[in-house]
N, C-alpha and C. Protein backbone atom coordinates (compact mmCIF):
# COMPACT_ATOMS: atom_id res chain seq x y z
N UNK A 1 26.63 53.28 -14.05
CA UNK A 1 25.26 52.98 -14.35
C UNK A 1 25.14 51.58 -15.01
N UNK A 2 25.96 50.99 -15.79
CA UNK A 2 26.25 49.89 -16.43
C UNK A 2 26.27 49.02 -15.56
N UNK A 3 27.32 48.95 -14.37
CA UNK A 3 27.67 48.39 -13.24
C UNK A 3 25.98 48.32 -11.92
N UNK A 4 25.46 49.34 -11.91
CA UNK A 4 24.12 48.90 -11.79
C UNK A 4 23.16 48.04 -12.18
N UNK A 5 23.20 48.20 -13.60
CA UNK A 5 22.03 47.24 -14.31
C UNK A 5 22.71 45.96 -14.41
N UNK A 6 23.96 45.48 -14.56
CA UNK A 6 24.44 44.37 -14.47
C UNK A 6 23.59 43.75 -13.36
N UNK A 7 23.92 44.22 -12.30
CA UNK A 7 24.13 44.17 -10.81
C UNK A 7 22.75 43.88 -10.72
N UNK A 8 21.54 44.75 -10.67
CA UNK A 8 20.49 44.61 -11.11
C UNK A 8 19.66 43.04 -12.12
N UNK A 9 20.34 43.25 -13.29
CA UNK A 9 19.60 41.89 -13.75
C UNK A 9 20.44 40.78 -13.41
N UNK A 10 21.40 40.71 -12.76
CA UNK A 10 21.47 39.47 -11.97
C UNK A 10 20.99 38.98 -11.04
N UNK A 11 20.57 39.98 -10.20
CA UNK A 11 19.55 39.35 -9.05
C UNK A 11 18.39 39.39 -9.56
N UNK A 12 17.83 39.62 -10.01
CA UNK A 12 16.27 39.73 -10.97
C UNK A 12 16.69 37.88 -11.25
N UNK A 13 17.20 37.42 -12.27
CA UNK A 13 17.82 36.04 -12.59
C UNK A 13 17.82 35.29 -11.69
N UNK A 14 18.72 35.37 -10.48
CA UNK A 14 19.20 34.78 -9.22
C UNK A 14 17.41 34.44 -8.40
N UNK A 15 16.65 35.75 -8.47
CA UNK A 15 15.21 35.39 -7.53
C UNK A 15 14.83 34.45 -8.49
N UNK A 16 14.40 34.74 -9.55
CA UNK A 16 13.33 34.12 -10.58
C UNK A 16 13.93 32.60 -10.80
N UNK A 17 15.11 32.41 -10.34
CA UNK A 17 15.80 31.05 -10.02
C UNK A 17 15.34 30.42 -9.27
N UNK A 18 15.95 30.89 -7.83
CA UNK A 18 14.83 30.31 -6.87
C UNK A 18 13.97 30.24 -6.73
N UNK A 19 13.11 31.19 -7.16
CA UNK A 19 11.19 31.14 -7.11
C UNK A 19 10.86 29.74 -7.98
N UNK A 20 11.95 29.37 -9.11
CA UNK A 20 11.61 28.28 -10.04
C UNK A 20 12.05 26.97 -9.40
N UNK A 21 13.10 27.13 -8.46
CA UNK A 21 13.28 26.06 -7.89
C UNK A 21 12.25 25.29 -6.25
N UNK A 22 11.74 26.58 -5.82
CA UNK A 22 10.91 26.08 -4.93
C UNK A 22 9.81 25.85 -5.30
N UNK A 23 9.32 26.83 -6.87
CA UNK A 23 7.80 25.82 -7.11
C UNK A 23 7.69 24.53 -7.71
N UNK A 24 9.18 24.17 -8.38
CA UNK A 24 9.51 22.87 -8.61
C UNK A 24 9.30 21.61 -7.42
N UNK A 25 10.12 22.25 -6.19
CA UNK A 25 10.08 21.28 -5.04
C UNK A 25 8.33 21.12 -4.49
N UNK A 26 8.06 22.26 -4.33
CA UNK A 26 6.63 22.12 -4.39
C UNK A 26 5.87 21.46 -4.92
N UNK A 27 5.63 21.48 -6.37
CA UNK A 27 5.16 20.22 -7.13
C UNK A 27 5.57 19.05 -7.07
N UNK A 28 6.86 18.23 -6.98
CA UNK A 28 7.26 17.16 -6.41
C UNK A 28 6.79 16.47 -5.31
N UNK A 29 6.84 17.68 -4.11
CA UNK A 29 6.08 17.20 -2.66
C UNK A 29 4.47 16.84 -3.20
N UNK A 30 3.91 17.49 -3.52
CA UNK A 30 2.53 17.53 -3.78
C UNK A 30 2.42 16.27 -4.67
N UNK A 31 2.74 15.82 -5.71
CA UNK A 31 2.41 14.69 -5.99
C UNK A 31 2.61 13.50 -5.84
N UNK A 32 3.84 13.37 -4.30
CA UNK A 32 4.29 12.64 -3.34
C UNK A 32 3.07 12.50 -2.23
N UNK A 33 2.52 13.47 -2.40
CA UNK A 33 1.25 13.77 -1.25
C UNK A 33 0.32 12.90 -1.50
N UNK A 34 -0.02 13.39 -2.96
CA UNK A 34 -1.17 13.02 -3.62
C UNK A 34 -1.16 11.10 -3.90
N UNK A 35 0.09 10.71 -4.02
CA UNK A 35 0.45 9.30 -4.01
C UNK A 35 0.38 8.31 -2.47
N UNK A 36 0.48 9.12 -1.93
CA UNK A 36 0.54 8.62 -0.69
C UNK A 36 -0.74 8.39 -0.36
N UNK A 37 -1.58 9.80 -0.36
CA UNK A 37 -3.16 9.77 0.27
C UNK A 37 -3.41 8.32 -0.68
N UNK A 38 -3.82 7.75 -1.81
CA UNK A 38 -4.31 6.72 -2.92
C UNK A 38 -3.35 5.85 -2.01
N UNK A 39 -2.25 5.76 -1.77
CA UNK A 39 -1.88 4.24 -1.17
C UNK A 39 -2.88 4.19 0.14
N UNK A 40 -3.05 5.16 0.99
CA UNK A 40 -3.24 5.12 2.69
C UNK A 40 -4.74 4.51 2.51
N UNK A 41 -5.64 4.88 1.44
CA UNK A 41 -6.82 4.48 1.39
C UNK A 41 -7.11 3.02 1.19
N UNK A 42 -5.72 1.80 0.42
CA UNK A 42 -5.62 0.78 0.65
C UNK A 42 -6.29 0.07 2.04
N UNK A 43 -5.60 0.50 3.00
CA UNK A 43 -5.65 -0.36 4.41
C UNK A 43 -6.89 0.25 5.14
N UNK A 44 -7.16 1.52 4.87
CA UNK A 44 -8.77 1.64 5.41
C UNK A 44 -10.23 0.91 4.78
N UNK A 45 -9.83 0.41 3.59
CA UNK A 45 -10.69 -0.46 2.84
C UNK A 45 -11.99 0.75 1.87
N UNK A 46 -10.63 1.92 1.79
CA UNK A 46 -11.96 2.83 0.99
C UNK A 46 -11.67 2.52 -0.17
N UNK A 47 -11.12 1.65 -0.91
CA UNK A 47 -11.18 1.22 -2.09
C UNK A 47 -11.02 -0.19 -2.22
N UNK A 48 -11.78 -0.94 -1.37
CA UNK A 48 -11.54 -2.56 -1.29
C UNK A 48 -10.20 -3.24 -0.59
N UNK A 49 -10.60 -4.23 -0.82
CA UNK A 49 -9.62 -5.76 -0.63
C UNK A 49 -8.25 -5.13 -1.55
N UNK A 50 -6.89 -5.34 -1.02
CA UNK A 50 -5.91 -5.46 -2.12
C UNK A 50 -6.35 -6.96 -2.84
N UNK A 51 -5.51 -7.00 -4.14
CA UNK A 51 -5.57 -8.44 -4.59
C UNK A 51 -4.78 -9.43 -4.10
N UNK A 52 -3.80 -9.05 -3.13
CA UNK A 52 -2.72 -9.97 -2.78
C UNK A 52 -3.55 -10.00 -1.04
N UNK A 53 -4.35 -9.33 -1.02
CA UNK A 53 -5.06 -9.88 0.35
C UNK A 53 -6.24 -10.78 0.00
N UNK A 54 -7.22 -10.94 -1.27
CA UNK A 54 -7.99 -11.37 -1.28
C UNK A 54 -7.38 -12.54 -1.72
N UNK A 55 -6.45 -12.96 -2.48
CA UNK A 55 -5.88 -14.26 -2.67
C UNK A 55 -5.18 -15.32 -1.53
N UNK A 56 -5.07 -14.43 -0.51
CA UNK A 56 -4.57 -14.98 0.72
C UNK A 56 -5.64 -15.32 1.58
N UNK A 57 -6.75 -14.29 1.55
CA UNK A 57 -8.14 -14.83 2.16
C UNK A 57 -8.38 -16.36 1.45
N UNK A 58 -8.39 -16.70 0.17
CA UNK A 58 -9.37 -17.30 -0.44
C UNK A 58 -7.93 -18.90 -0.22
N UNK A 59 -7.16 -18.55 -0.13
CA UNK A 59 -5.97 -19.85 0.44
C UNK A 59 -6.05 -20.28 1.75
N UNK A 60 -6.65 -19.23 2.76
CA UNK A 60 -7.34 -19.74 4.31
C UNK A 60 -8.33 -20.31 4.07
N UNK A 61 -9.29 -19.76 3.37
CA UNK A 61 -10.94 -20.65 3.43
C UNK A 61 -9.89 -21.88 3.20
N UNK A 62 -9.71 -21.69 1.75
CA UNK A 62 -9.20 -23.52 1.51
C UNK A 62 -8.65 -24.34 2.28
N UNK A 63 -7.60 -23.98 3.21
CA UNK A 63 -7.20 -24.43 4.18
C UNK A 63 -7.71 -24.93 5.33
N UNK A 64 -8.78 -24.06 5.81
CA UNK A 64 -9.75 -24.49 6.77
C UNK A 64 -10.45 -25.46 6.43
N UNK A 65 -11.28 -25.50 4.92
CA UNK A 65 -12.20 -26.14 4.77
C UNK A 65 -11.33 -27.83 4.72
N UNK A 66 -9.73 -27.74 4.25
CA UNK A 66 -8.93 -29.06 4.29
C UNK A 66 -8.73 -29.59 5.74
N UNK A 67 -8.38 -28.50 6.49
CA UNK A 67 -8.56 -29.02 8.03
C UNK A 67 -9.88 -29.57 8.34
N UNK A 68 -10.70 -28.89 8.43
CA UNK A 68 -12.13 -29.08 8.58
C UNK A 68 -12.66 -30.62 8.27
N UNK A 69 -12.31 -30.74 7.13
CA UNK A 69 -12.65 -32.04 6.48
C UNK A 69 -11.27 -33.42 7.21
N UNK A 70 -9.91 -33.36 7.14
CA UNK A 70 -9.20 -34.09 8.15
C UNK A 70 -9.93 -34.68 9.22
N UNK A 71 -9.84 -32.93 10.30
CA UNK A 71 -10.62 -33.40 11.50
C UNK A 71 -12.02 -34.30 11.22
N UNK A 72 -12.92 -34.18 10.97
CA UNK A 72 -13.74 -34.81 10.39
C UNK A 72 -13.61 -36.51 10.29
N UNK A 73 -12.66 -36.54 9.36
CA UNK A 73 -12.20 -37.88 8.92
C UNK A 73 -11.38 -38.53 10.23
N UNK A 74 -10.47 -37.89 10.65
CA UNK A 74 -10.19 -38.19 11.89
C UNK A 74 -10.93 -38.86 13.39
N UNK A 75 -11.88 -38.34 13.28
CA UNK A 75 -12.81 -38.50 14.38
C UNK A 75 -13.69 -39.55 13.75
N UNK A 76 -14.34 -39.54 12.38
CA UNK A 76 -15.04 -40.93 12.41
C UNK A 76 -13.92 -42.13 12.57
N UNK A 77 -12.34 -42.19 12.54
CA UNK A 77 -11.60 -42.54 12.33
C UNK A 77 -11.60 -43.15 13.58
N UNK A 78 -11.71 -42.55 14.82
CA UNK A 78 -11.11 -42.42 16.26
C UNK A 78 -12.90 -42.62 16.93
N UNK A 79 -13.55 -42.75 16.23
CA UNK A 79 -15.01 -43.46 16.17
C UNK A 79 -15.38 -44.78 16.02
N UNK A 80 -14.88 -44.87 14.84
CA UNK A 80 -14.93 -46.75 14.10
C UNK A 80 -13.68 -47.46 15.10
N UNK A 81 -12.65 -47.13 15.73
CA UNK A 81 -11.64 -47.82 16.39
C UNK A 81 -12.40 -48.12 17.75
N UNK A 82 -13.12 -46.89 18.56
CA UNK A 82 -13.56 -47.15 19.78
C UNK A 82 -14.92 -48.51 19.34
N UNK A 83 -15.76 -47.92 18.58
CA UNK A 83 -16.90 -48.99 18.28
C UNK A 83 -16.48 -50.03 17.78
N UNK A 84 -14.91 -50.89 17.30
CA UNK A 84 -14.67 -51.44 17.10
C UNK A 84 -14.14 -52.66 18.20
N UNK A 85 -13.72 -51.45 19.11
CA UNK A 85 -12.99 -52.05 20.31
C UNK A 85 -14.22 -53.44 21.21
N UNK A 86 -15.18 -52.40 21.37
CA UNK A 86 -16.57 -53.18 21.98
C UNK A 86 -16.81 -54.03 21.94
């Protein structure tokens, strides 16, 4: 009878083990879940611009607007040479 209840509250131990170890893994996954969904909403734009995209936007305008202005200068450039030629 001894040899029973041993026998007995060891597997009682042994489940309540595992039951503790899969609601552990469980909670892990889940707030792996929950981290993921908050990143994925990044690139759909349900929470804006990243900041490392809007700083890269705002280094194109500048860029354009430096091209923009070149070309510009260029062409009155390639303007005053032809009307010069005359």
């Amino acid at each position: 009878m001894v040899v029973g209840a041993a026998i007995g509250t060891w597997a009682y131990f042994g489940i309540i083990e595992r039951l503790n170890t899969i609601e552990n893994k469980f909670v892990l996954i889940e707030a792996d879940l929950n981290q993921n969904t908050e990143f994925h909403k990044w690139p759909r734009g349900d929470m804006g611009v990243l900041p490392a995209d809007s700083e890269q936007y705002m280094l194109i305008e500048h860029l354009a607007e430096q091209l923009e202005s070149s070309k510009n200068r260029l062409m009155k450039a390639a303007h005053h040479m032809t009307s010069n030629k005359s």
